[in-house]
N, C-alpha and C. Protein backbone atom coordinates (compact mmCIF):
# COMPACT_ATOMS: atom_id res chain seq x y z
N UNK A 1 19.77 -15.96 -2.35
CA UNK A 1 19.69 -14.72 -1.58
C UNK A 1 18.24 -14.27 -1.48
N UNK A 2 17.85 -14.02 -0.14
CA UNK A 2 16.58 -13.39 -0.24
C UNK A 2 16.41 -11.95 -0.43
N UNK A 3 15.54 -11.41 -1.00
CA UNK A 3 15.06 -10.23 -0.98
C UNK A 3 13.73 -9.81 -0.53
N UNK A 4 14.29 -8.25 -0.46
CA UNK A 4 12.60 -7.55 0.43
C UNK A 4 12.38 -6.71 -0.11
N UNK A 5 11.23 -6.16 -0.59
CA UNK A 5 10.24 -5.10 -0.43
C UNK A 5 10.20 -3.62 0.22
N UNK A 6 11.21 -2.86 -0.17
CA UNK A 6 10.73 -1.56 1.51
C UNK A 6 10.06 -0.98 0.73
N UNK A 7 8.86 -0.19 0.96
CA UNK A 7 7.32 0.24 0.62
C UNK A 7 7.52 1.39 1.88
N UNK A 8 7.46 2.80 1.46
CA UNK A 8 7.59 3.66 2.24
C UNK A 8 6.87 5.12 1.63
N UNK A 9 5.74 5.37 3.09
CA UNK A 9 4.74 5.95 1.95
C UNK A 9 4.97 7.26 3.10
N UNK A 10 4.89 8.62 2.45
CA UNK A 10 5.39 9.43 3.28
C UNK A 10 4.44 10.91 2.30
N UNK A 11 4.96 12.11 2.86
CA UNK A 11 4.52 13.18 2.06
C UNK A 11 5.05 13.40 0.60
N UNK A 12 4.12 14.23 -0.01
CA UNK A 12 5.02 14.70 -1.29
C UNK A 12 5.65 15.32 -1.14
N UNK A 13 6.91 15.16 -2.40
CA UNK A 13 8.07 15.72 -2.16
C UNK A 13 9.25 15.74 -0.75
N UNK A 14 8.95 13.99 -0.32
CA UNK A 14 9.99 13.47 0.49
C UNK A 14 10.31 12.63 0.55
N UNK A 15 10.01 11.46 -0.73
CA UNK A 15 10.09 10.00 -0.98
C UNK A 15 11.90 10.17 -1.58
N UNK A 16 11.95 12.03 -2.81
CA UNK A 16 13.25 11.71 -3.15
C UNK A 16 14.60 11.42 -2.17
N UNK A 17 14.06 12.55 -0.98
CA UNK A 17 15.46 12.24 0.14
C UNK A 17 15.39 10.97 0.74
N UNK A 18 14.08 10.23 1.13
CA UNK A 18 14.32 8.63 1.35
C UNK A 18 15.11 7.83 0.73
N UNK A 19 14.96 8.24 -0.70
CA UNK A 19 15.55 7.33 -1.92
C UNK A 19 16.99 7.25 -1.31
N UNK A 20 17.63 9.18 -1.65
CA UNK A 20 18.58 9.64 -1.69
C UNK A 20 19.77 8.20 -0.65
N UNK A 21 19.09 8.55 0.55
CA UNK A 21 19.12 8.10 2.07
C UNK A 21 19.72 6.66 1.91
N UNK A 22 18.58 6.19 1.44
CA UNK A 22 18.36 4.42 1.45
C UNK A 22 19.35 3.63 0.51
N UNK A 23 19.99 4.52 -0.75
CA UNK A 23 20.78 4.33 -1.92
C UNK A 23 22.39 4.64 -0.96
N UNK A 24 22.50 5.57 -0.41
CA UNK A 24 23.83 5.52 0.18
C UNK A 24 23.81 4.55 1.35
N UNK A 25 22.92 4.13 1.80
CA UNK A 25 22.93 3.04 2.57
C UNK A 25 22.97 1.51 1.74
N UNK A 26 22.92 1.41 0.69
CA UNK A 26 23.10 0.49 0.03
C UNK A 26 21.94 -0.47 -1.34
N UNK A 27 21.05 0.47 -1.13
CA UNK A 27 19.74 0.49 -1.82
C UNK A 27 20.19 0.79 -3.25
N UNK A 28 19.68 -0.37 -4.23
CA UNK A 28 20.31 -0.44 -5.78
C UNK A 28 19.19 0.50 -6.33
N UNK A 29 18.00 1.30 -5.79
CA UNK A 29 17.61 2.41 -6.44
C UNK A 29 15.78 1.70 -6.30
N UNK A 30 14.90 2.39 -6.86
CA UNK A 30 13.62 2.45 -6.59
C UNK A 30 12.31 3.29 -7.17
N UNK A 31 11.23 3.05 -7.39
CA UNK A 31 10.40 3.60 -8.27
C UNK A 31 9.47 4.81 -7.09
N UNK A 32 9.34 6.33 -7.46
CA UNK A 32 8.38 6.71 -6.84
C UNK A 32 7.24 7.11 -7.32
N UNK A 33 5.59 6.29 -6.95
CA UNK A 33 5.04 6.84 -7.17
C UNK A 33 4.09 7.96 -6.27
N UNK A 34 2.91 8.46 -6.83
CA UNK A 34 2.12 9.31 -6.48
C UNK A 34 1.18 9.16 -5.77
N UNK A 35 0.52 9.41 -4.55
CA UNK A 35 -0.50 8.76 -3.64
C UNK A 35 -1.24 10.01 -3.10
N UNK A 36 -2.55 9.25 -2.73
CA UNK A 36 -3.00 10.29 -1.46
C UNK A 36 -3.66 9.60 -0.38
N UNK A 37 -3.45 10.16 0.96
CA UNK A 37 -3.77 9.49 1.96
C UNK A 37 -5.47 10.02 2.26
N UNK A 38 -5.76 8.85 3.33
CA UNK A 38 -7.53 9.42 2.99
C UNK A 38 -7.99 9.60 4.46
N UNK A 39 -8.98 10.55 4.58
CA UNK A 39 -9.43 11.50 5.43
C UNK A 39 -9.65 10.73 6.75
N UNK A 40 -9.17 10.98 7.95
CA UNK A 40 -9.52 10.20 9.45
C UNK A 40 -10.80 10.45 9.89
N UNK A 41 -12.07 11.51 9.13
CA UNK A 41 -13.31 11.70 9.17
C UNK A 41 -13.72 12.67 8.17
N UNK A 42 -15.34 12.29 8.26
CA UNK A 42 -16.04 13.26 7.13
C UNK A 42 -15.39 14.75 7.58
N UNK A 43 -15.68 15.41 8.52
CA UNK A 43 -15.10 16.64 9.09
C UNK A 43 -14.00 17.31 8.30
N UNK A 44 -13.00 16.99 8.30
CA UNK A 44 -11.44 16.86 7.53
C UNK A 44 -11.83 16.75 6.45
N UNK A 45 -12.40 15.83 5.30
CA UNK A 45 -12.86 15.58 4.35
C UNK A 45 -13.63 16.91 3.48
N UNK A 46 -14.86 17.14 4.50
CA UNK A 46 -15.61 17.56 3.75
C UNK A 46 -14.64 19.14 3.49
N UNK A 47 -14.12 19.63 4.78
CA UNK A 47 -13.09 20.64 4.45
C UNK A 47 -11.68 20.58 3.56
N UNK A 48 -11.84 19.52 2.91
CA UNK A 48 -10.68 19.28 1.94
C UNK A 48 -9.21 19.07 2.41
N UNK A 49 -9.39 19.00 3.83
CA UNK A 49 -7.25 18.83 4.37
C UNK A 49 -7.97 17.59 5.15
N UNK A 50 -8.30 16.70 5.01
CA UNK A 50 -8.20 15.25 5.48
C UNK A 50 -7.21 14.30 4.42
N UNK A 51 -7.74 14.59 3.33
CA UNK A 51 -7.06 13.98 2.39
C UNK A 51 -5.51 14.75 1.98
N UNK A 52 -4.00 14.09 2.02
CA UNK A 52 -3.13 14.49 1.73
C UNK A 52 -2.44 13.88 1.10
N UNK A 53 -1.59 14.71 -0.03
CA UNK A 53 -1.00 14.67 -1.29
C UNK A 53 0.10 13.61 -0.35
N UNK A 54 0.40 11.84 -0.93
CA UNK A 54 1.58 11.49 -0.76
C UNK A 54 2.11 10.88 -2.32
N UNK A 55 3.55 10.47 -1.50
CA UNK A 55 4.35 9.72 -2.37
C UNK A 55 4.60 8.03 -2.06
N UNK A 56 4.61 7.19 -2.54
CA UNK A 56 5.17 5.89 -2.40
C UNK A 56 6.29 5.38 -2.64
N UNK A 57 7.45 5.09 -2.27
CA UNK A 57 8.91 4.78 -2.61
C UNK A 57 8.68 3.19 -2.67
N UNK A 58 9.16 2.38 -3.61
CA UNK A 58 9.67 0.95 -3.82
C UNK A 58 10.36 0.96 -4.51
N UNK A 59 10.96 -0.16 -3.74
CA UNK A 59 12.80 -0.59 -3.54
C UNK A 59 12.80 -2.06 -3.16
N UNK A 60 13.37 -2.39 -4.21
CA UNK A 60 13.95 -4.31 -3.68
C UNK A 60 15.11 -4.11 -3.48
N UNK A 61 15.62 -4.73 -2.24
CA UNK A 61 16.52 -4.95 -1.37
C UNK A 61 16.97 -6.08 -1.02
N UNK A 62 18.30 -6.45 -1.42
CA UNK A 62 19.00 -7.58 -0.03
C UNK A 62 18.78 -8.09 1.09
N UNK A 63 18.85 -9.02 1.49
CA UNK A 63 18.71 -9.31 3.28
C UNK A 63 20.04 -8.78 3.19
N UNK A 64 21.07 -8.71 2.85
CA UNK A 64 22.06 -8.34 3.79
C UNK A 64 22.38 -7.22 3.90
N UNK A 65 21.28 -6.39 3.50
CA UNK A 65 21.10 -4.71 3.82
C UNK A 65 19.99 -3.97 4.10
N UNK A 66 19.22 -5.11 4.52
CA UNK A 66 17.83 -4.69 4.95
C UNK A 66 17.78 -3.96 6.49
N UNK A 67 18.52 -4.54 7.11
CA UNK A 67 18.76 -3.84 8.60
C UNK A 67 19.87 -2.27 8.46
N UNK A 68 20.53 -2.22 7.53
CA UNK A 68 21.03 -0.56 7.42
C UNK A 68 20.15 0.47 7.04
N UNK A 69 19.12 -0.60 5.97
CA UNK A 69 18.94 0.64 5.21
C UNK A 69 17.47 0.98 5.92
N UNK A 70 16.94 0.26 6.80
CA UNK A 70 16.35 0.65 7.78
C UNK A 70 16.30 1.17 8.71
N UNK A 71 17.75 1.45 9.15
CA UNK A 71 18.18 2.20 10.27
C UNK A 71 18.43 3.82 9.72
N UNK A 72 19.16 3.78 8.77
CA UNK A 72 18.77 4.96 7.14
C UNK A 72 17.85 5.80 7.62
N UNK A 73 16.84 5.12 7.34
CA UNK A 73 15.62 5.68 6.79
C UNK A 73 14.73 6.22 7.72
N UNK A 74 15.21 5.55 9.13
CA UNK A 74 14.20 5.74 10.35
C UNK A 74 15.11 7.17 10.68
N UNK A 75 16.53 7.60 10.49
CA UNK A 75 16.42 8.78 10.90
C UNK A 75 16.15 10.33 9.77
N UNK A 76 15.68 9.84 8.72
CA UNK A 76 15.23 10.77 7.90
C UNK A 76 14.26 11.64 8.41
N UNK A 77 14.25 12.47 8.22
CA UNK A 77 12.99 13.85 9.00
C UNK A 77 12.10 13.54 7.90
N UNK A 78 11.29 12.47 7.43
CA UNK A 78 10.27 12.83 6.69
C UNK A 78 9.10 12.40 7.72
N UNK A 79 7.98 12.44 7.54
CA UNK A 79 6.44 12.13 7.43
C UNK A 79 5.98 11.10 6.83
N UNK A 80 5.63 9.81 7.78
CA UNK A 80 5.13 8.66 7.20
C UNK A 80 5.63 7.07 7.88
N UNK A 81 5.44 6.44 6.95
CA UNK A 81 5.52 4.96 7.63
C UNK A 81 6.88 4.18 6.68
N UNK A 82 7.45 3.28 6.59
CA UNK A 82 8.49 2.04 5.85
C UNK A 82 7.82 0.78 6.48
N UNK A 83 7.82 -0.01 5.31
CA UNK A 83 7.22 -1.15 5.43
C UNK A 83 8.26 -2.26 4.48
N UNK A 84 8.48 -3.41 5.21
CA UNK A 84 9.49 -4.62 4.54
C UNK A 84 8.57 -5.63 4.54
N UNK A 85 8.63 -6.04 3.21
CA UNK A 85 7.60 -6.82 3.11
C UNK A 85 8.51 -8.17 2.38
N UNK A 86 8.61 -9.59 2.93
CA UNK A 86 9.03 -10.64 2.19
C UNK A 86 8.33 -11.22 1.14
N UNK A 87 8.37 -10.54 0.31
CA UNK A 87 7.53 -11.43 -0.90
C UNK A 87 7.71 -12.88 -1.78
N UNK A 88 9.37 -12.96 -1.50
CA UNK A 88 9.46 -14.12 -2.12
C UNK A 88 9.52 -15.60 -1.22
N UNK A 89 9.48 -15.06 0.08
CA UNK A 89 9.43 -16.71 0.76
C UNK A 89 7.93 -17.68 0.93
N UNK A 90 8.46 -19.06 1.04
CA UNK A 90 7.24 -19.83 0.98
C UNK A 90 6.24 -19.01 2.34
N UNK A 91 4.89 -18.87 2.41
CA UNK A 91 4.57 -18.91 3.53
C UNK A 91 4.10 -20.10 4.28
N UNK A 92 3.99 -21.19 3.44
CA UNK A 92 3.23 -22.35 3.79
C UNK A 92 4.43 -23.37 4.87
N UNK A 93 5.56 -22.76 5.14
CA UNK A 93 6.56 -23.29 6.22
C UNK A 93 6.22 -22.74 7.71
N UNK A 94 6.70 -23.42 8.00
CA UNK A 94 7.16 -22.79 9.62
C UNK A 94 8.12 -21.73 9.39
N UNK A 95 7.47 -20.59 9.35
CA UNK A 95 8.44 -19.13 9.66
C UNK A 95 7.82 -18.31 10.30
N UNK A 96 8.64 -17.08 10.90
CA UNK A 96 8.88 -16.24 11.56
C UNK A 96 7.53 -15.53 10.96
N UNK A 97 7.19 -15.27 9.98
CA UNK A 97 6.73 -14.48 8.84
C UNK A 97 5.14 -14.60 9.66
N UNK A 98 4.75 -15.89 9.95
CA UNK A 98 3.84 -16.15 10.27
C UNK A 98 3.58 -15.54 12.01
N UNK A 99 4.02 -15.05 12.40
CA UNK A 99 4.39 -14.70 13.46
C UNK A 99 4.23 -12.92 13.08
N UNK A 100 4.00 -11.97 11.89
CA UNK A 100 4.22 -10.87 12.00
C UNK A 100 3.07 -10.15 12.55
N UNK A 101 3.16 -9.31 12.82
CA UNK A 101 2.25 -8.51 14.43
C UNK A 101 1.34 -7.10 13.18
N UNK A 102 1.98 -7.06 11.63
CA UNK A 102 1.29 -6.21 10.61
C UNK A 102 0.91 -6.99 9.73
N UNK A 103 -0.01 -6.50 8.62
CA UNK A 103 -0.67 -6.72 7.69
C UNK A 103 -0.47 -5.56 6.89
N UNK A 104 -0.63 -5.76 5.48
CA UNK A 104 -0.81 -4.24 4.46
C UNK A 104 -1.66 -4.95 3.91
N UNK A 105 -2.80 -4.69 3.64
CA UNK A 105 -4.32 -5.35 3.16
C UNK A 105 -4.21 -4.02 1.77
N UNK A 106 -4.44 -4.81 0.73
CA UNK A 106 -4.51 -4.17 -0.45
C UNK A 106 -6.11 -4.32 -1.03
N UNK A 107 -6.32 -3.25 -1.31
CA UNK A 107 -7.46 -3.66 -2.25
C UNK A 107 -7.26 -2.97 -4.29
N UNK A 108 -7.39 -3.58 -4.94
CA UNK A 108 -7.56 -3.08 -6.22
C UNK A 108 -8.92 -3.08 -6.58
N UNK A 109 -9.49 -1.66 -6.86
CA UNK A 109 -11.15 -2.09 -7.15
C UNK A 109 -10.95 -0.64 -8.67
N UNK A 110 -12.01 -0.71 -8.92
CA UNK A 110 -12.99 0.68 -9.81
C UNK A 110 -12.68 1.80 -9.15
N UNK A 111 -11.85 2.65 -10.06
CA UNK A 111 -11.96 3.87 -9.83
C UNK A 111 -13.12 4.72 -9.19
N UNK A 112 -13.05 5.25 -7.83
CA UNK A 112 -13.46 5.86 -7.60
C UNK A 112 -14.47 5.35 -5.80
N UNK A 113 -14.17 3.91 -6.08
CA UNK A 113 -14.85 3.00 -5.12
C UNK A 113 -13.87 3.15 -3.63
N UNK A 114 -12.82 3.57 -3.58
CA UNK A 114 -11.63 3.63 -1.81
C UNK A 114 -12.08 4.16 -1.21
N UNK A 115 -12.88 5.32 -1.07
CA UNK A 115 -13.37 6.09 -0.09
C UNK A 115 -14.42 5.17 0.80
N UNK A 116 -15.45 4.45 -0.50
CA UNK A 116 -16.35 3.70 0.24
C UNK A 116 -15.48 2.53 1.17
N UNK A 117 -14.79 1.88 0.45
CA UNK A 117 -13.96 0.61 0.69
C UNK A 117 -13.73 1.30 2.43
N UNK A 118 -12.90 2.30 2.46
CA UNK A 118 -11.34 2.84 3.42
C UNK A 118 -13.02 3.02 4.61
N UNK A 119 -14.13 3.24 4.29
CA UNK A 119 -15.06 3.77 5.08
C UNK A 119 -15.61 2.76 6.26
N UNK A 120 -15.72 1.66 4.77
CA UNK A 120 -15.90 0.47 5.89
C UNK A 120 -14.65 -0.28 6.72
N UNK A 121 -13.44 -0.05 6.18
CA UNK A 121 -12.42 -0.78 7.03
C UNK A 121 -12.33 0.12 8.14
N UNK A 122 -12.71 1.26 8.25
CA UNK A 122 -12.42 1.91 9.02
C UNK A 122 -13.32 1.77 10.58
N UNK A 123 -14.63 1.11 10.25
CA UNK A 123 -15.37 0.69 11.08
C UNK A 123 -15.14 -0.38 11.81
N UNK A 124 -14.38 -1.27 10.95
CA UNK A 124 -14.05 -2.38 11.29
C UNK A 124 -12.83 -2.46 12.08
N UNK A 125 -12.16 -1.15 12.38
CA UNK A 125 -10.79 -1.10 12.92
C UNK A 125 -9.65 -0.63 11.96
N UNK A 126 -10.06 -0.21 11.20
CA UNK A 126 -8.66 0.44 10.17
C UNK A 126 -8.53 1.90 11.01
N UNK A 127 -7.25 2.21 11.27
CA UNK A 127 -7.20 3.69 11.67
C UNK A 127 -7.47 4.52 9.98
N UNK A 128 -6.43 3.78 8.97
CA UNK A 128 -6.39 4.78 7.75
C UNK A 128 -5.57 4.01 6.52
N UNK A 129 -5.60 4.55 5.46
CA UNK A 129 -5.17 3.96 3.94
C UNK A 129 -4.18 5.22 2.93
N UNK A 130 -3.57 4.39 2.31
CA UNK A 130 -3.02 5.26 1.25
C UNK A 130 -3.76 5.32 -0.03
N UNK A 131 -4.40 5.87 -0.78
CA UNK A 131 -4.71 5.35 -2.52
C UNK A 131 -3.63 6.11 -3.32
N UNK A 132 -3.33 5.19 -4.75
CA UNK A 132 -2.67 4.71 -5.62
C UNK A 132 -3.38 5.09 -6.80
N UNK A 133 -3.09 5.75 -7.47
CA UNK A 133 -4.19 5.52 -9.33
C UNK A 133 -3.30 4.82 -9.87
N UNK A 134 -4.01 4.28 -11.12
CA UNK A 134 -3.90 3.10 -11.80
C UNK A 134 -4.89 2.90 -12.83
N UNK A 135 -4.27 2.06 -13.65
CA UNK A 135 -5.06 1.60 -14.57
C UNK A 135 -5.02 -0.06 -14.58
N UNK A 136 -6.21 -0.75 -15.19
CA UNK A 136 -6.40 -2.06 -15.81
C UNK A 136 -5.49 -2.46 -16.86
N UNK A 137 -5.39 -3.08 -17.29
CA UNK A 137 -4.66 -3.49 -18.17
C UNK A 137 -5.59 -4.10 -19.61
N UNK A 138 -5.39 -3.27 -21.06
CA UNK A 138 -6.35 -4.40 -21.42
C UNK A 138 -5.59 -5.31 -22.85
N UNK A 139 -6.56 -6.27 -23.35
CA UNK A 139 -6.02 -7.38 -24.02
C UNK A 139 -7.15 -6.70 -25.56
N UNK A 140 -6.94 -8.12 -26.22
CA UNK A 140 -7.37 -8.07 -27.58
C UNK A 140 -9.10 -8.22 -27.71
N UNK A 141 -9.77 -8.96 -26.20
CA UNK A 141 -11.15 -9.31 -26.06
C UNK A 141 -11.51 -7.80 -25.36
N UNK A 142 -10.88 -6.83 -25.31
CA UNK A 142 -11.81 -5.90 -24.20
C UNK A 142 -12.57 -5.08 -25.29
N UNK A 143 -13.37 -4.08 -24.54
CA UNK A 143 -14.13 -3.66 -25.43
C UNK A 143 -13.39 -2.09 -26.35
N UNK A 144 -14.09 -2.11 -27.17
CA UNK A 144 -13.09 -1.13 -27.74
C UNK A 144 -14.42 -0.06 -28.33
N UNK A 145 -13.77 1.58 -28.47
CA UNK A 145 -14.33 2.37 -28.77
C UNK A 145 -13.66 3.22 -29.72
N UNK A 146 -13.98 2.90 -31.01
CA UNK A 146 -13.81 3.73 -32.26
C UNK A 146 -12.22 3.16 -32.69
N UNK A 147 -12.05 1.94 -32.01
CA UNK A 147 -11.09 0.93 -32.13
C UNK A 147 -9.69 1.43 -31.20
N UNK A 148 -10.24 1.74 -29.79
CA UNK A 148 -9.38 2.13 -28.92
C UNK A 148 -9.73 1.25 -28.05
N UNK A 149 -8.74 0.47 -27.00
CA UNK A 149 -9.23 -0.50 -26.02
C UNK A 149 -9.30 0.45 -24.93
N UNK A 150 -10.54 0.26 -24.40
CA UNK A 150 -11.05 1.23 -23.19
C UNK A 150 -11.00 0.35 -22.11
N UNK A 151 -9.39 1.07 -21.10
CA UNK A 151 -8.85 0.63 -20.29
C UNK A 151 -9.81 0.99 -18.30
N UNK A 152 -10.31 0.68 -17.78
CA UNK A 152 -10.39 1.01 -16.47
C UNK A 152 -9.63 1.63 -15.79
N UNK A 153 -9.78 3.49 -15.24
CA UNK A 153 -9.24 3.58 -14.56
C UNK A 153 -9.22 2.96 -12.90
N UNK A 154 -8.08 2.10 -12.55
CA UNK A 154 -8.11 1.94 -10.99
C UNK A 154 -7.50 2.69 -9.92
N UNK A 155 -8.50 2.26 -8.83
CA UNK A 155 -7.45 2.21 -7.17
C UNK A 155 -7.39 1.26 -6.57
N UNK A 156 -5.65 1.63 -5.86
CA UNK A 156 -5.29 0.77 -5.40
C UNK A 156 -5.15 1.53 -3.74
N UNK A 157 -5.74 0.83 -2.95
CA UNK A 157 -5.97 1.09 -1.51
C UNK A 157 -5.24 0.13 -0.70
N UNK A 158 -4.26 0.94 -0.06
CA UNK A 158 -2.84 -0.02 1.32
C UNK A 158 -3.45 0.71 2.26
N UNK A 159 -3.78 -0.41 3.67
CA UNK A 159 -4.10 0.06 4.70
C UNK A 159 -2.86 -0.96 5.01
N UNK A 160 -2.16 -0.61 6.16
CA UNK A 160 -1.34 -1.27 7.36
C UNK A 160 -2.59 -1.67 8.56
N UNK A 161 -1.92 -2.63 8.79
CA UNK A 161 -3.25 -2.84 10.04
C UNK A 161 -2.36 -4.22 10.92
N UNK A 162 -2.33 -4.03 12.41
CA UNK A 162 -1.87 -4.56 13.18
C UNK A 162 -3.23 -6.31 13.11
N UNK A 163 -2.00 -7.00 12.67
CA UNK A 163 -2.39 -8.47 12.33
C UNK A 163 -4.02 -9.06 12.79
N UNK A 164 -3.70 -8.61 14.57
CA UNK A 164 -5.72 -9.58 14.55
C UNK A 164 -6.30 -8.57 14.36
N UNK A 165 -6.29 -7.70 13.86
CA UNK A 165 -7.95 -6.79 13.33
C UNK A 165 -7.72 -6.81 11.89
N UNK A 166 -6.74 -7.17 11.02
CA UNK A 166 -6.99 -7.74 9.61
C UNK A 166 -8.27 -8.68 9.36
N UNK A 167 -8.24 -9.52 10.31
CA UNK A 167 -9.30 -10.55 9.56
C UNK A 167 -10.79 -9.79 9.34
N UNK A 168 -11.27 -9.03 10.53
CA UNK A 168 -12.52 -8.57 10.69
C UNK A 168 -12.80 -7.04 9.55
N UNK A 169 -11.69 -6.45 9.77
CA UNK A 169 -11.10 -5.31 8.46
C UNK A 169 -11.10 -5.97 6.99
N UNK A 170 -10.66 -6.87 6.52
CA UNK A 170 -10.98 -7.86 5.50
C UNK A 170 -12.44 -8.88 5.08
N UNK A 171 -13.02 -9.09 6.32
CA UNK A 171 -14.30 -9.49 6.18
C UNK A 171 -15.25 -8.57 5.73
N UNK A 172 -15.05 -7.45 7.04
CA UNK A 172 -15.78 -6.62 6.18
C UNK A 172 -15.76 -5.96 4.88
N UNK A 173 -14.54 -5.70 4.36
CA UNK A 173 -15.04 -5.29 3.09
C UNK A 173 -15.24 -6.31 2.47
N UNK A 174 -15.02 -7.59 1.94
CA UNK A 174 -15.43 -8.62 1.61
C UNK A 174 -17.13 -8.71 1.07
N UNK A 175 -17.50 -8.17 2.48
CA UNK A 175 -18.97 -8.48 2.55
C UNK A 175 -19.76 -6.94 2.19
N UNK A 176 -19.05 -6.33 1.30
CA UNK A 176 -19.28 -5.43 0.23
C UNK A 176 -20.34 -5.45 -0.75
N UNK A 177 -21.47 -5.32 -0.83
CA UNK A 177 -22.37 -5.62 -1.86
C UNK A 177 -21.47 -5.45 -3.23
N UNK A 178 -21.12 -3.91 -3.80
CA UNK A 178 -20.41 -3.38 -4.60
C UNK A 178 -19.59 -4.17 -5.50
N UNK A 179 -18.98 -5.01 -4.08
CA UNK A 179 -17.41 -5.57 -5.03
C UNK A 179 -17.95 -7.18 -5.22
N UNK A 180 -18.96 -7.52 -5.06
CA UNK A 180 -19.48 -8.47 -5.31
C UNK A 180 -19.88 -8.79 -7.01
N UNK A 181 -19.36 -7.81 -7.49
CA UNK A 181 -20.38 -7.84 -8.75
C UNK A 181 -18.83 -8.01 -9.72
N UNK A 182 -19.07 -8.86 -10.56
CA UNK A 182 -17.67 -9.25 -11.35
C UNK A 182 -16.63 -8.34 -11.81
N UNK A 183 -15.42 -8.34 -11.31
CA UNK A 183 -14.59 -7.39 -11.96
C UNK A 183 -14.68 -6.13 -11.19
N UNK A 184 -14.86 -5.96 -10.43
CA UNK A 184 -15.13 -4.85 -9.63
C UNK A 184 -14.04 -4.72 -8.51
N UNK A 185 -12.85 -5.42 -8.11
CA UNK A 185 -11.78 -5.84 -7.54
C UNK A 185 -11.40 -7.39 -6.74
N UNK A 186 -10.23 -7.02 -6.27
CA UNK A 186 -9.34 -8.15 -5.25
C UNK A 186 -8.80 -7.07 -4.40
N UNK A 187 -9.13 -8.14 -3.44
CA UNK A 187 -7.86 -7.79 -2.67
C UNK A 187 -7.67 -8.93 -1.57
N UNK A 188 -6.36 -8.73 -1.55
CA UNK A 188 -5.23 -9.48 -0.82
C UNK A 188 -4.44 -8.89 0.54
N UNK A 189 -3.62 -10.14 1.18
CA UNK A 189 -2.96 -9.32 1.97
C UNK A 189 -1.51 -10.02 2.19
N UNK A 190 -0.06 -8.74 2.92
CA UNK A 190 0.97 -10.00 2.55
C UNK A 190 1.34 -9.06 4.07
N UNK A 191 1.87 -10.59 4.66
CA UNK A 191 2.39 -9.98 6.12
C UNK A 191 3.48 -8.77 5.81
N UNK A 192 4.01 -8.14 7.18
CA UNK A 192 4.70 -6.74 7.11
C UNK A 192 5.19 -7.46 8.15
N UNK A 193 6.94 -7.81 7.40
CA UNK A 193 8.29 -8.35 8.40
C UNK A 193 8.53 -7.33 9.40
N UNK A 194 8.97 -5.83 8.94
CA UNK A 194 9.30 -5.00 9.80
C UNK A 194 8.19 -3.27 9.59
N UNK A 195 8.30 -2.69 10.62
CA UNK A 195 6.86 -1.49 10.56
C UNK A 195 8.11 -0.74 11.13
N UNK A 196 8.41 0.56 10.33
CA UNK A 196 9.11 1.63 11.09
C UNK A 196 8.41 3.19 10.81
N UNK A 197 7.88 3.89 12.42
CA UNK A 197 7.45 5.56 11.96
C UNK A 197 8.70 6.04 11.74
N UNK A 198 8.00 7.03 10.44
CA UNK A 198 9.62 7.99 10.01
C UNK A 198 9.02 9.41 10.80
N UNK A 199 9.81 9.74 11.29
CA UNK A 199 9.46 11.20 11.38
C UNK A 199 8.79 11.35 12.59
């Protein structure tokens, strides 16, 4: 059986009625976290309402309820985007997959680095991004202070981006002085099967 991904990033305090939504449609349940979306210009920004408080809903799902619980969800009155993402199929076949018309380009870098990141994709053709906080993860070699392992806070930056302006949106940050320097992030990207506006 295959499964999917729905990734549905919307305002705060409206990921719970998605849930609600998507679970009576057949959705075995889902994690929400905390996000904020980032400013469409300095303008907005520098006045503090560019940037807005969201939420992130994930949910693994069935194929054989991926088309309800999408139909669900698209008539919910919230604010935001749903994204199905196939994570577990080969991509290296002949599929459909290869054929998808979205991208969700992730970046994981250093706290505090998305604004720059979201600045340059944005030049490059990004309309806009969600960020994510997070942390690193650490082991028994990291460095430690007063015998505490001092973890990195991270971000994690999802832009959606319609398939051919990924590559040039990805180059450019790529060609990042910043993230050039070890440990400083990845990022990746995994096609987007289906793109639905909520709201």
């Amino acid at each position: 059986m295959n499964s999917y991904t729905l990734i549905s990033i919307v305002r705060k305090d409206e990921a719970s009625l998605l849930m609600k939504t998507a679970r009576a449609a057949g959705a075995p349940g889902g994690s929400i976290v905390q996000a904020k979306g980032t400013a469409s210009n300095s303008i907005l920004a520098a006045l503090g309402i560019g940037d807005s408080r969201k939420e992130v809903l994930i949910s693994v799902i069935g194929k054989e309820i991926k088309d309800s619980i999408l139909s669900a969800v698209k008539g919910v009155k919230v604010s935001g985007v749903a994204l199905l993402l196939d994570c577990f199929r080969a991509f290296d076949k002949e599929d459909e997959m290869l054929d998808a018309k979205y991208e969700m380009i992730e970046v994981i870098c250093q706290d505090g680095y998305s604004e720059d990141i979201m600045a340059v994709a944005r030049k490059a053709g990004a309309k806009g991004g969600t960020v994510i906080s997070g942390r690193g993860t650490s082991t028994d070699e990291d460095v430690k202070f007063f015998g505490t392992p001092l973890v990195p806070e991270k971000e994690i930056l999802m832009i959606v981006i319609e398939k051919e302006k990924s590559e040039k949106v990805k180059k450019a940050i790529s060609q990042m002085e910043i993230l050039n320097k070890k440990g400083m992030g990845i990022m990746f990207s995994i096609p987007v099967r289906d793109f639905v506006n909520l709201g």
